[in-house]
Protein backbone atom coordinates (compact mmCIF):
# COMPACT_ATOMS: atom_id res chain seq x y z
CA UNK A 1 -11.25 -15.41 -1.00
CA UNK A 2 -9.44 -17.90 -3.36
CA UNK A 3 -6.33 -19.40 -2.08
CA UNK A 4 -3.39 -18.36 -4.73
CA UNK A 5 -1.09 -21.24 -5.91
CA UNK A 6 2.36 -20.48 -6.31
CA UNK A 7 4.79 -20.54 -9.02
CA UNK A 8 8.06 -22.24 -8.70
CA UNK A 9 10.86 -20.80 -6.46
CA UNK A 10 12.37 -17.01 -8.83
CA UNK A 11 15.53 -16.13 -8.41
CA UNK A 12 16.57 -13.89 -5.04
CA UNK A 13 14.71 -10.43 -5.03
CA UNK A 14 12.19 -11.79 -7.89
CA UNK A 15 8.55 -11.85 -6.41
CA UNK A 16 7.00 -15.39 -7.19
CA UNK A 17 3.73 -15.48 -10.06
CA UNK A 18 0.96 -17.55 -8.70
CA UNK A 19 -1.91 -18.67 -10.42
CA UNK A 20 -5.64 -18.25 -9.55
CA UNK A 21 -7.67 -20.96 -11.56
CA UNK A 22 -6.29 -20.28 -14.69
CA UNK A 23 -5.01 -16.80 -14.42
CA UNK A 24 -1.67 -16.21 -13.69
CA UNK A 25 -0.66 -12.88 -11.57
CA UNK A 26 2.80 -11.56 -11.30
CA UNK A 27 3.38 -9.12 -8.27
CA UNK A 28 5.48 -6.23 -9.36
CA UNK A 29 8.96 -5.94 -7.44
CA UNK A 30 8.24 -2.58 -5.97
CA UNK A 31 5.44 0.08 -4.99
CA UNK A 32 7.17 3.16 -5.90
CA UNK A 33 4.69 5.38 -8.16
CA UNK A 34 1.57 3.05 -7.88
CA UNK A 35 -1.67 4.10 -7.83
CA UNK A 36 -5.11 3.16 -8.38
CA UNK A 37 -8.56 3.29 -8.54
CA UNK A 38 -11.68 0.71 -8.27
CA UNK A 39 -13.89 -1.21 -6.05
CA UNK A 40 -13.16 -2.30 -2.44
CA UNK A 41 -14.32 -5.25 -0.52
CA UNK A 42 -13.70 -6.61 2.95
CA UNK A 43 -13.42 -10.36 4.62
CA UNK A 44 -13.95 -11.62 7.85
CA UNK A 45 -14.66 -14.16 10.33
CA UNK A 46 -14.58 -16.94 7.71
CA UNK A 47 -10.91 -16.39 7.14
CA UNK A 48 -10.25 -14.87 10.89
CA UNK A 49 -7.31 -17.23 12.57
CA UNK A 50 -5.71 -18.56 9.22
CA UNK A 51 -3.16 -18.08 7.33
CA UNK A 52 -2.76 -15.08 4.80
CA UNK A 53 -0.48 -15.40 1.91
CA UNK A 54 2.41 -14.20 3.58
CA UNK A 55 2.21 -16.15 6.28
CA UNK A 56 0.85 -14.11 9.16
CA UNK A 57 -2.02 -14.87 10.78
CA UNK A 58 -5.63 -13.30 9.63
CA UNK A 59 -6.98 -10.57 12.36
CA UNK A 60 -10.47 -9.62 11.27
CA UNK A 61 -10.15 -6.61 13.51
CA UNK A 62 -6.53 -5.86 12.94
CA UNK A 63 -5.89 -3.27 9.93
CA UNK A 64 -4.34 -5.06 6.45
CA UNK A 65 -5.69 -5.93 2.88
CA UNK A 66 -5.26 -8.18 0.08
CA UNK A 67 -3.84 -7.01 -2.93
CA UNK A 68 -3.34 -9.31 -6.42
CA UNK A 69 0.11 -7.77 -7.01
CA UNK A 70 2.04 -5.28 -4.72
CA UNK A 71 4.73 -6.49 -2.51
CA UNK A 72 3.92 -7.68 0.88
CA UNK A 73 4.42 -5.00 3.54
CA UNK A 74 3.30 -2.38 1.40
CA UNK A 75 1.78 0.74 3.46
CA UNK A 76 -1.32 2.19 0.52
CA UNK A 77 -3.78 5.28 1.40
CA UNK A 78 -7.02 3.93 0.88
CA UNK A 79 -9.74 6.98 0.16
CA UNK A 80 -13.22 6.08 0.45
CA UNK A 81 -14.86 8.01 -2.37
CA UNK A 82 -18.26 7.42 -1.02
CA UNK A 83 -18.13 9.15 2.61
CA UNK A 84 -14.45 10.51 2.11
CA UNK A 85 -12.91 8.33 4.74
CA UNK A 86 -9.13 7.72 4.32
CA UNK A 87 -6.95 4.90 5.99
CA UNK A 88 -3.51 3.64 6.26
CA UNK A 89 -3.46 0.13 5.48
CA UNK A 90 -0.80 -2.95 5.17
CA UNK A 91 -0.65 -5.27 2.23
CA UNK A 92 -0.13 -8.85 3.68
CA UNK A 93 -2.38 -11.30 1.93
CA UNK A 94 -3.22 -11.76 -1.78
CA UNK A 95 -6.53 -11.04 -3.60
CA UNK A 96 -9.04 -9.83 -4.21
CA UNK A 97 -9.69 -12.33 -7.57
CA UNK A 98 -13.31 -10.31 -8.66
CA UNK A 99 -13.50 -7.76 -11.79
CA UNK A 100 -12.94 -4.59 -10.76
CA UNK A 101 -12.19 -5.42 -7.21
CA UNK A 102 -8.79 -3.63 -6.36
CA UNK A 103 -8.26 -4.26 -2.76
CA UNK A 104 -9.52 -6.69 0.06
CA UNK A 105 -9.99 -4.77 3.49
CA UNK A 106 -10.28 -6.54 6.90
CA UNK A 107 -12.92 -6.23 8.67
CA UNK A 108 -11.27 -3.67 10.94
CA UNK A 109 -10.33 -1.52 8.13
CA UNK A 110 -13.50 -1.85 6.33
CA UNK A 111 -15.33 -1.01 9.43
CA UNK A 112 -13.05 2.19 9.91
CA UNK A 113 -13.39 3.27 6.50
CA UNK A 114 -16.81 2.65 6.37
CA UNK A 115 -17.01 -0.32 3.62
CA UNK A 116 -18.95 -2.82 6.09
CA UNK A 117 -22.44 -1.93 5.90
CA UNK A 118 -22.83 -1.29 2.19
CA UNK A 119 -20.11 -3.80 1.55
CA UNK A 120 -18.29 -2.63 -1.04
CA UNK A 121 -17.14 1.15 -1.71
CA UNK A 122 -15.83 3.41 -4.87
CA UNK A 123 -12.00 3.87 -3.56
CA UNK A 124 -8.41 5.21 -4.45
CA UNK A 125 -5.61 3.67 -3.04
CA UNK A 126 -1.86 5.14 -3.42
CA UNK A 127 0.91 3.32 -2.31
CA UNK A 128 3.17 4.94 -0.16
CA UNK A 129 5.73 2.76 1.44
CA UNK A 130 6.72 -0.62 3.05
CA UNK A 131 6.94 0.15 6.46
CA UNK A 132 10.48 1.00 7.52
CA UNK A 133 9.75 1.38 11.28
CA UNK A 134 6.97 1.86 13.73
CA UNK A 135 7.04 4.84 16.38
CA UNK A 136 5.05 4.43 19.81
CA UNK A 137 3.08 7.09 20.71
CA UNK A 138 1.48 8.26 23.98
CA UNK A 139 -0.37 5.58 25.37
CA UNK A 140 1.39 2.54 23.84
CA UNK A 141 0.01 2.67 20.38
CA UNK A 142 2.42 2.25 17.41
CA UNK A 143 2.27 4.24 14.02
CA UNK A 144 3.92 3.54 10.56
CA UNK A 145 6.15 5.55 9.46
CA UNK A 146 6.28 5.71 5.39
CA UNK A 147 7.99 7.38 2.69
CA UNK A 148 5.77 8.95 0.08
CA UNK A 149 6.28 7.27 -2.93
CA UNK A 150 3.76 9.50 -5.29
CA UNK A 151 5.78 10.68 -8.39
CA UNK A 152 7.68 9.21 -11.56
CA UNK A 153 7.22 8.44 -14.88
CA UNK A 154 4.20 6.14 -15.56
CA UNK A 155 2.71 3.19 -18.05
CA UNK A 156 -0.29 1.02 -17.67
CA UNK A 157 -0.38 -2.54 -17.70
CA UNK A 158 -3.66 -4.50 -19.39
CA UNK A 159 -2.39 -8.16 -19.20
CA UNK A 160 0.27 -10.33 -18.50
CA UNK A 161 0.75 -13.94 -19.57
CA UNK A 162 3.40 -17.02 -19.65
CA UNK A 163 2.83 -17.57 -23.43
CA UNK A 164 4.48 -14.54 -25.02
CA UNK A 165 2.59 -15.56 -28.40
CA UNK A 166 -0.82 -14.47 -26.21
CA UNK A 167 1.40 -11.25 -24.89
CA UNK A 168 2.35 -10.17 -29.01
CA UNK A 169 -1.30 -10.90 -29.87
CA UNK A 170 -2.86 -8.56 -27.80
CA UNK A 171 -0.26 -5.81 -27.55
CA UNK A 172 -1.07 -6.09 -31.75
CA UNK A 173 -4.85 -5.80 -30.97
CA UNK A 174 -3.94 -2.80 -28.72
CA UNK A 175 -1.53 -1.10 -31.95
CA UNK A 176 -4.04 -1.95 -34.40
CA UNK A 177 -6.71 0.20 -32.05
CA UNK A 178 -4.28 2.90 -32.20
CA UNK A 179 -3.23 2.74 -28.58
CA UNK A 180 -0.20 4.27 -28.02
CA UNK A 181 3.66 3.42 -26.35
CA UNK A 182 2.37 -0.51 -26.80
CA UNK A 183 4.75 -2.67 -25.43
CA UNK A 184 5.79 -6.62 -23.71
CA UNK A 185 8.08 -5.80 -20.74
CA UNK A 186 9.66 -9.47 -20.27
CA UNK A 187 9.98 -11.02 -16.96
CA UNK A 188 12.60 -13.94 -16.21
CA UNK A 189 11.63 -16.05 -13.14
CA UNK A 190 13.90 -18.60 -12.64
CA UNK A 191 12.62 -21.29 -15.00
CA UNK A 192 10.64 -19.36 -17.65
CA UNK A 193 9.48 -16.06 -19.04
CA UNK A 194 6.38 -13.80 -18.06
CA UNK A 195 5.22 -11.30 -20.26
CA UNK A 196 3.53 -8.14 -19.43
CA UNK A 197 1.67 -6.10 -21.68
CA UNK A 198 1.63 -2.08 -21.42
CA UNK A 199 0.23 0.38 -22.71
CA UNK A 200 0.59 4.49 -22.68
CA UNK A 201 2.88 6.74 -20.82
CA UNK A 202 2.66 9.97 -18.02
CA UNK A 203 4.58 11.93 -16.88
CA UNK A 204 2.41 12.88 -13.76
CA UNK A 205 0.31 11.37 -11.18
CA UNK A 206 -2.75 13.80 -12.37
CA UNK A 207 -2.34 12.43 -16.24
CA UNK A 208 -1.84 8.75 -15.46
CA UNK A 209 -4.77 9.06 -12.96
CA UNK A 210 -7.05 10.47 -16.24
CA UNK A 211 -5.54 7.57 -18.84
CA UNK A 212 -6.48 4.90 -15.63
CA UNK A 213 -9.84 5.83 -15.92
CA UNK A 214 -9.92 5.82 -19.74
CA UNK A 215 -8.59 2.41 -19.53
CA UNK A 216 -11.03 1.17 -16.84
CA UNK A 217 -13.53 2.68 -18.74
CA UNK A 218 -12.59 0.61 -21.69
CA UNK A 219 -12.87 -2.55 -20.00
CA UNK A 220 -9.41 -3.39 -18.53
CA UNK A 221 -8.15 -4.80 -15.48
CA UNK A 222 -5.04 -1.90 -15.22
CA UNK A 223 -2.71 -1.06 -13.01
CA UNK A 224 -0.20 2.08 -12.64
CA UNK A 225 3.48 1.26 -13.02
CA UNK A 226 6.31 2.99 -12.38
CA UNK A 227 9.14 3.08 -14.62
């Protein structure tokens, strides 16, 4: 895993862009609505005891993931298309930076969902919530308890950059193709503008999931967003 570098301090409430070699990422403020579908990896004992990018310390056999863009703490349902395995899982680290790679398991999770031997997996993850408390169950263990999060209005993002000349040029590639609902959502950070590019709307988590996999299809690196 590539360690992200950090953008200068946004204003209060603003998630930070950081840049991995020369791609900038900019994690999106809130989970509500997301969803999305692509390969899963998993990491282990060469980043066990270290940091992760928000701080905590890396358990290999604890259960977390990497994600390039949704907000720390975030609780996502990861299906494993492969076997059918679902798990619960906690965003706390940032990556993974591979095409077509949407999520970084631990090695716990992989191991639970199955990902370890074959090392990689076809998967679906939905976000559901940031964890808003834990209940103990018998025994001692501790569950999550999360909101579902799994409707709203939807539009796809296909880029994002600092320069919004690059943002205008390709959302005019993207009208020129005859995409549709092209447009640069603008996002202040403090000491500059970042420009995201998106593309298409839904107006359910069945359509957006079938214009995701057009988009994949096409070549993109897309996400869901929520509007």
């Amino acid at each position: 895993m590539v360690l992200p570098r950090e953008a200068p301090a946004a204003p209060q409430g603003h998630p930070k862009p950081y840049r991995v070699g020369t791609q900038w990422y900019q994690p999106i403020p809130d989970a509500d609505g997301f969803r999305q579908r692509g390969t899963a990896s998993w990491y282990g004992k060469k980043f066990h005891g270290r940091k992760t990018s928000n701080g905590e310390t890396y358990d290999m056999y604890g259960i977390s993931a990497a994600h390039k863009t949704l907000p720390f703490n975030t609780v996502v349902r990861v299906h494993n298309f492969s076997n059918g395995r679902e798990l619960d899982v906690r965003i706390n680290d940032r990556g993974p930076f591979v095409q077509g790679r949407i999520i970084d398991l631990s090695y716990g999770a992989a191991n639970k969902l199955g990902v370890v031997g074959p090392g990689t997996a076809p998967v679906e993850i939905v976000a559901l919530a940031a964890p808003a408390h834990t209940v103990r169950q018998p025994g001692g263990q501790e569950r999550l308890v999360a909101v579902d999060l799994t409707s709203g209005n939807f539009t796809f993002q296909v880029g994002a950059f600092q320069d919004r000349n690059n943002a205008e040029r390709l959302a005019a590639k993207l009208r020129k193709e005859n995409y549709k609902h092209v447009h640069v959502a603008s996002f202040d950070r403090g000491d500059g503008m970042f420009h995201r590019v998106r593309v298409g709307r839904a107006t359910s988590l069945k359509e957006a999931d079938q214009y995701e996999q057009t988009l994949i299809g096409q070549g993109f690196d897309v996400f869901i967003v929520a509007e």
